[in-house]
N, C-alpha and C. Protein backbone atom coordinates (compact mmCIF):
# COMPACT_ATOMS: atom_id res chain seq x y z
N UNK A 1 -3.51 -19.14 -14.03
CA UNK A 1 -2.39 -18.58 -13.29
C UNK A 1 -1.13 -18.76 -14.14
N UNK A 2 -0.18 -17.57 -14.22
CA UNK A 2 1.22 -17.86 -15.35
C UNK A 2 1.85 -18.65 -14.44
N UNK A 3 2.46 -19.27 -15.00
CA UNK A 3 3.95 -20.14 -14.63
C UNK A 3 4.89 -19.12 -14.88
N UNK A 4 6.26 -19.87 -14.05
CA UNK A 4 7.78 -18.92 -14.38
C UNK A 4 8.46 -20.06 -14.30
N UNK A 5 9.27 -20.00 -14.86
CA UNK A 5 10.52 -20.77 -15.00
C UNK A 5 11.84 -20.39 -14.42
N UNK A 6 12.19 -20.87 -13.14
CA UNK A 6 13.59 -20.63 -12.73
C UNK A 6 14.99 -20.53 -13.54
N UNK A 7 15.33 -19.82 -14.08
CA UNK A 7 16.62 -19.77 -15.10
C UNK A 7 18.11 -19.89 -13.97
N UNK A 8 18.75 -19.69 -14.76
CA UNK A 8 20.53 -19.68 -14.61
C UNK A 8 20.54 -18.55 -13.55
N UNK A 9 21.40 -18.50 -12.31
CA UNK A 9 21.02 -17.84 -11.00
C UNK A 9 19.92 -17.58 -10.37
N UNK A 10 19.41 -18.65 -10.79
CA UNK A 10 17.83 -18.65 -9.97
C UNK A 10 17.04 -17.57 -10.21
N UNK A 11 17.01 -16.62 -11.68
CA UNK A 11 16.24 -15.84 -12.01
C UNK A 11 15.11 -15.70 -12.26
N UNK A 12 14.01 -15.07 -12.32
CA UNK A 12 12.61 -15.44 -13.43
C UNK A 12 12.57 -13.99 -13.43
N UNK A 13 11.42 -14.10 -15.05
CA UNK A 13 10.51 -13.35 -15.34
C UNK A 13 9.67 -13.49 -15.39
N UNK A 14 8.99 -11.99 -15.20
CA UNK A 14 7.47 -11.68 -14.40
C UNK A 14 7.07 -11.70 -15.85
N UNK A 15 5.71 -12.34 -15.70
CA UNK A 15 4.63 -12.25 -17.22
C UNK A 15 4.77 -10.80 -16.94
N UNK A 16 4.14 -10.78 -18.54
CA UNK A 16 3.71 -9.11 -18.85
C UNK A 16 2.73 -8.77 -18.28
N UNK A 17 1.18 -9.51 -18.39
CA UNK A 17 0.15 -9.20 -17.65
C UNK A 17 0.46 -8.81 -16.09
N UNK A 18 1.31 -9.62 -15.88
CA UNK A 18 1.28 -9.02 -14.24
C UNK A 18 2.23 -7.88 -14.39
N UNK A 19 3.10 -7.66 -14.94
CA UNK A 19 3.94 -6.14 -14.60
C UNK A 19 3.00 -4.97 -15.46
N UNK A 20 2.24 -5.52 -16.44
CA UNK A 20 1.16 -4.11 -16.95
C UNK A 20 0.37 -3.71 -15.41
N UNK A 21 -0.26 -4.85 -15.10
CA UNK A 21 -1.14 -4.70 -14.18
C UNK A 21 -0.39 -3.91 -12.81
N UNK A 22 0.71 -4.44 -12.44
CA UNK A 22 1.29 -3.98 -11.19
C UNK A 22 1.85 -2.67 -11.64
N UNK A 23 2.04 -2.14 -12.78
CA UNK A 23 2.79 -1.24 -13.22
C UNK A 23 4.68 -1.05 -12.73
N UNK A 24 4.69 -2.29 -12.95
CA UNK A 24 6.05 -2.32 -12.73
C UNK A 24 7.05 -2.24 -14.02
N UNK A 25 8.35 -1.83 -13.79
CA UNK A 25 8.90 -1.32 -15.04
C UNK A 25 10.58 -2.16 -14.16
N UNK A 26 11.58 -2.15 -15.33
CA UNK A 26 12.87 -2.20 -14.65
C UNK A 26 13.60 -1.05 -13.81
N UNK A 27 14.12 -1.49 -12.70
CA UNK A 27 14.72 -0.73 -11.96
C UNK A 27 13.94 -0.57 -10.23
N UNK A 28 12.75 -1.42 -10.70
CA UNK A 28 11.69 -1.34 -9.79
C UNK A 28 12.28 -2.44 -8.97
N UNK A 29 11.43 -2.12 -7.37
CA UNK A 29 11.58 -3.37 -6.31
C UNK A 29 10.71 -3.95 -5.82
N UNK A 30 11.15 -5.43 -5.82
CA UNK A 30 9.82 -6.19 -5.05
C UNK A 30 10.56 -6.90 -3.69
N UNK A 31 9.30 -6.75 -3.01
CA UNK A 31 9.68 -7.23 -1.26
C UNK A 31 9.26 -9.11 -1.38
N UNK A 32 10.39 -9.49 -0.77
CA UNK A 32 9.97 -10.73 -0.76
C UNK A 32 9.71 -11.55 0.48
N UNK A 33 8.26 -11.66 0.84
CA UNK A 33 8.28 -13.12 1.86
C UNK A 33 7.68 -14.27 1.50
N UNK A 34 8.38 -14.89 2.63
CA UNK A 34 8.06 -16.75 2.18
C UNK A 34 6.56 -16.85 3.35
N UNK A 35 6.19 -17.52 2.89
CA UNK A 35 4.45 -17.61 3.71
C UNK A 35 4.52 -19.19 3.33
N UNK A 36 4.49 -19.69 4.66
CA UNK A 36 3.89 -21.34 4.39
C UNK A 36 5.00 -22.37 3.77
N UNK A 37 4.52 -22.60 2.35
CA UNK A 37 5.38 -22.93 1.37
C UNK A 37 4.84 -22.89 -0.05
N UNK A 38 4.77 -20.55 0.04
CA UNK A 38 4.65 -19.91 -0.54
C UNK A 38 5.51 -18.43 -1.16
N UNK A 39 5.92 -18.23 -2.03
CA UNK A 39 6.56 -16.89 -1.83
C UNK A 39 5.74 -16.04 -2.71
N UNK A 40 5.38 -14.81 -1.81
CA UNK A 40 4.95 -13.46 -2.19
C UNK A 40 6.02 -12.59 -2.34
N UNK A 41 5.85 -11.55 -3.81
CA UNK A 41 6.41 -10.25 -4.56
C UNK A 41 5.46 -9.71 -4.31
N UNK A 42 6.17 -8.53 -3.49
CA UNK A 42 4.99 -7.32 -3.68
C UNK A 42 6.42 -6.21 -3.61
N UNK A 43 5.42 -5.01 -4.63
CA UNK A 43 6.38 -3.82 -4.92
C UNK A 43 6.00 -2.98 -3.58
N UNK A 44 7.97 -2.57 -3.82
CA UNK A 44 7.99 -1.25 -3.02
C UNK A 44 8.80 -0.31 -3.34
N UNK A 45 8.55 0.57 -2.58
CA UNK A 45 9.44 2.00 -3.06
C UNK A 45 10.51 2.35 -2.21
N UNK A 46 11.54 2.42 -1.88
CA UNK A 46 12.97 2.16 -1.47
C UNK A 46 12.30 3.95 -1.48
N UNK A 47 13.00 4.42 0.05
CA UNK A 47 13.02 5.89 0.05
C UNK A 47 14.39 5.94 0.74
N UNK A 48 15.20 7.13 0.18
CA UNK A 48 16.47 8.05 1.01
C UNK A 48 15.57 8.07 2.12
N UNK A 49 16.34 8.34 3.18
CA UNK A 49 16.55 9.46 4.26
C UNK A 49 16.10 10.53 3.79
N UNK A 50 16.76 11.29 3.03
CA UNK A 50 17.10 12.47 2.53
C UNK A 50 15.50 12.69 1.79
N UNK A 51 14.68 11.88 1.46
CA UNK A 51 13.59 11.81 0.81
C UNK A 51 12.50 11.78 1.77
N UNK A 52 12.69 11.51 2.37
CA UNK A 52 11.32 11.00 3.51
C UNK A 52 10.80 11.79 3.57
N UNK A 53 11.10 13.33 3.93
CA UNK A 53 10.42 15.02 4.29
C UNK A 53 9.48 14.98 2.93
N UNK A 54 10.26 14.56 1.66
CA UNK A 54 9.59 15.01 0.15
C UNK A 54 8.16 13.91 0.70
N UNK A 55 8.30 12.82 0.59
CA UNK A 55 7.38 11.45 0.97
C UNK A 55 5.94 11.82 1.82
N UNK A 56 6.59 12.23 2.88
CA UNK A 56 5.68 12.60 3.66
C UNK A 56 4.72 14.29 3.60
N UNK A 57 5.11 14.84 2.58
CA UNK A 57 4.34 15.91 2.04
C UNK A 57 3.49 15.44 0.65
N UNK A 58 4.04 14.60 0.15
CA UNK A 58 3.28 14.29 -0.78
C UNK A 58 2.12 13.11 -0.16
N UNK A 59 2.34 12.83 0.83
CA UNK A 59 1.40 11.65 1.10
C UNK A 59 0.02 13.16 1.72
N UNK A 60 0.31 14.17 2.05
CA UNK A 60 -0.82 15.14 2.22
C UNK A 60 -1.49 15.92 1.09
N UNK A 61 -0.43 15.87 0.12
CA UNK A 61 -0.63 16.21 -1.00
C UNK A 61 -1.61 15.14 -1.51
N UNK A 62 -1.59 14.08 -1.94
CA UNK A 62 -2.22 12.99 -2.63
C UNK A 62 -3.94 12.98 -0.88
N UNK A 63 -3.72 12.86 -0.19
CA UNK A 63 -4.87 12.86 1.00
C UNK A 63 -5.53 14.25 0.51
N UNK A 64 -5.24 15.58 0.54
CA UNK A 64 -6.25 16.58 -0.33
C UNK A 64 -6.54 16.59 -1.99
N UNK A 65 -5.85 15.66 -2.92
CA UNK A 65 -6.45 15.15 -3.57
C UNK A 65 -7.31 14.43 -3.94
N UNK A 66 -7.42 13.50 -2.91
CA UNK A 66 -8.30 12.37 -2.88
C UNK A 66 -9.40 12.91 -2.30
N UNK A 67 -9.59 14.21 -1.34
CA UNK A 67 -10.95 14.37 -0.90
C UNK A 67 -11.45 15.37 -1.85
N UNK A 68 -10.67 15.99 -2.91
CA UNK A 68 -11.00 17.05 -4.03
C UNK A 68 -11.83 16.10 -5.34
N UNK A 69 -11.06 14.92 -5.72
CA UNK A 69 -11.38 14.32 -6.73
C UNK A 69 -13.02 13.67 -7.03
N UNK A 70 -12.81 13.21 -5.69
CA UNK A 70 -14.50 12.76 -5.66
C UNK A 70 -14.57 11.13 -6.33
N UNK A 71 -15.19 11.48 -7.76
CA UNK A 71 -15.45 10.17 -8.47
C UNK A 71 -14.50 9.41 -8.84
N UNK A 72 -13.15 10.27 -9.36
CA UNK A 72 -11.88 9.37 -9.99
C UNK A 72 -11.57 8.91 -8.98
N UNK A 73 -11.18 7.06 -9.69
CA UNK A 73 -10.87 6.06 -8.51
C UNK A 73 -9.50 6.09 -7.57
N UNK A 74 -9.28 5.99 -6.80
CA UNK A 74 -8.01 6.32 -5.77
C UNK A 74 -6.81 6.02 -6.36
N UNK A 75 -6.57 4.38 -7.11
CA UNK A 75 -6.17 3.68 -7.84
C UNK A 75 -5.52 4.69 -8.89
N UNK A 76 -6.28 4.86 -9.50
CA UNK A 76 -6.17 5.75 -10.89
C UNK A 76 -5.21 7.26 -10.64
N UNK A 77 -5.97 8.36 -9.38
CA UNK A 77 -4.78 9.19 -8.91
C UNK A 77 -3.17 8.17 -8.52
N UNK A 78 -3.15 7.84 -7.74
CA UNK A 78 -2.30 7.35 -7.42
C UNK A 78 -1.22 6.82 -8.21
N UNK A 79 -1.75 5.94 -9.18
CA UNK A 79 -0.74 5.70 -10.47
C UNK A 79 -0.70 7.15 -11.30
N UNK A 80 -1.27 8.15 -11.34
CA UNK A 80 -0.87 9.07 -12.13
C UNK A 80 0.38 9.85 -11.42
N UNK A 81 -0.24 9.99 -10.41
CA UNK A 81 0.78 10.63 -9.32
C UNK A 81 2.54 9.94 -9.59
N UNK A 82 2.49 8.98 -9.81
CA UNK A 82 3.77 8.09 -9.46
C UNK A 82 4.31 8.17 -11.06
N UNK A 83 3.21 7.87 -11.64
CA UNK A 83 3.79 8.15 -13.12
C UNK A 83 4.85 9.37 -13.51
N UNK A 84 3.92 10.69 -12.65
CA UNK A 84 4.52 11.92 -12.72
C UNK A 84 5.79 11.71 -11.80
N UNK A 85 5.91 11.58 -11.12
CA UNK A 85 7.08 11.49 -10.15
C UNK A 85 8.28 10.42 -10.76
N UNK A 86 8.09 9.50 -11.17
CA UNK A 86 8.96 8.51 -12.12
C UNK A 86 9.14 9.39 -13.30
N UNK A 87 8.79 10.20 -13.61
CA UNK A 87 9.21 11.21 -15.30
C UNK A 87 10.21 11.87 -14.13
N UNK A 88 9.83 12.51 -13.47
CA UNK A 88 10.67 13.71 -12.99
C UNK A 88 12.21 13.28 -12.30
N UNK A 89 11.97 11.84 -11.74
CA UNK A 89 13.15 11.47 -11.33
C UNK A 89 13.83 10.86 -12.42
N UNK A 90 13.22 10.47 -13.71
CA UNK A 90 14.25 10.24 -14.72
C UNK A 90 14.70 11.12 -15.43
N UNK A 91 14.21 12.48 -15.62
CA UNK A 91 14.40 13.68 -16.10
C UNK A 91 15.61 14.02 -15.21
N UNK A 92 16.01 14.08 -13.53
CA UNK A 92 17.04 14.60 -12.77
C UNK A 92 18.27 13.68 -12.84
N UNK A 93 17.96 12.29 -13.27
CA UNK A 93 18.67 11.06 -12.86
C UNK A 93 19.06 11.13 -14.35
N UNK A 94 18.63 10.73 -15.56
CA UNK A 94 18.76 10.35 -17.09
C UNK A 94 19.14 11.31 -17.51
């Protein structure tokens, strides 16, 4: 299991293995709860208002993909999907 080291404003960094694995990049968000006298990061995706209509078509979009694809793992669409969507919002945003 990695260790982290609490820095100067109570910062850390995430090993690499875990942000390859989580596919997390900067600019990204993680949800934080305390469990026990434990704390869990888990990523999330911060949506507009204004986004939710886009969100919720793509979540039908990605559901008739997933019954088209068959063998490719759910996992695997899914990060492609987001991959594509993270180009396009840095392409409108950058």
């Amino acid at each position: 299991m990695p260790l982290v080291k609490i820095k100067g404003k109570y910062q850390i960094t995430l090993p690499v293995e875990v942000r390859k694995k989580l596919n997390l990049e900067v600019g990204d968000y993680l949800e934080l709860e305390e469990r026990d006298d434990a704390i869990v990061l888990r990523p999330v995706a911060i949506v507009d208002k204004k986004e939710r209509e886009a969100w919720e078509k793509l979540r039908k979009v990605l559901t008739r993909v997933h019954e088209k694809v068959g063998d490719v793992p759910e996992k695997e669409v899914e990060r492609d999907v987001m991959e594509a969507i993270k180009a396009v919002r840095m392409k409108s945003h950058g």
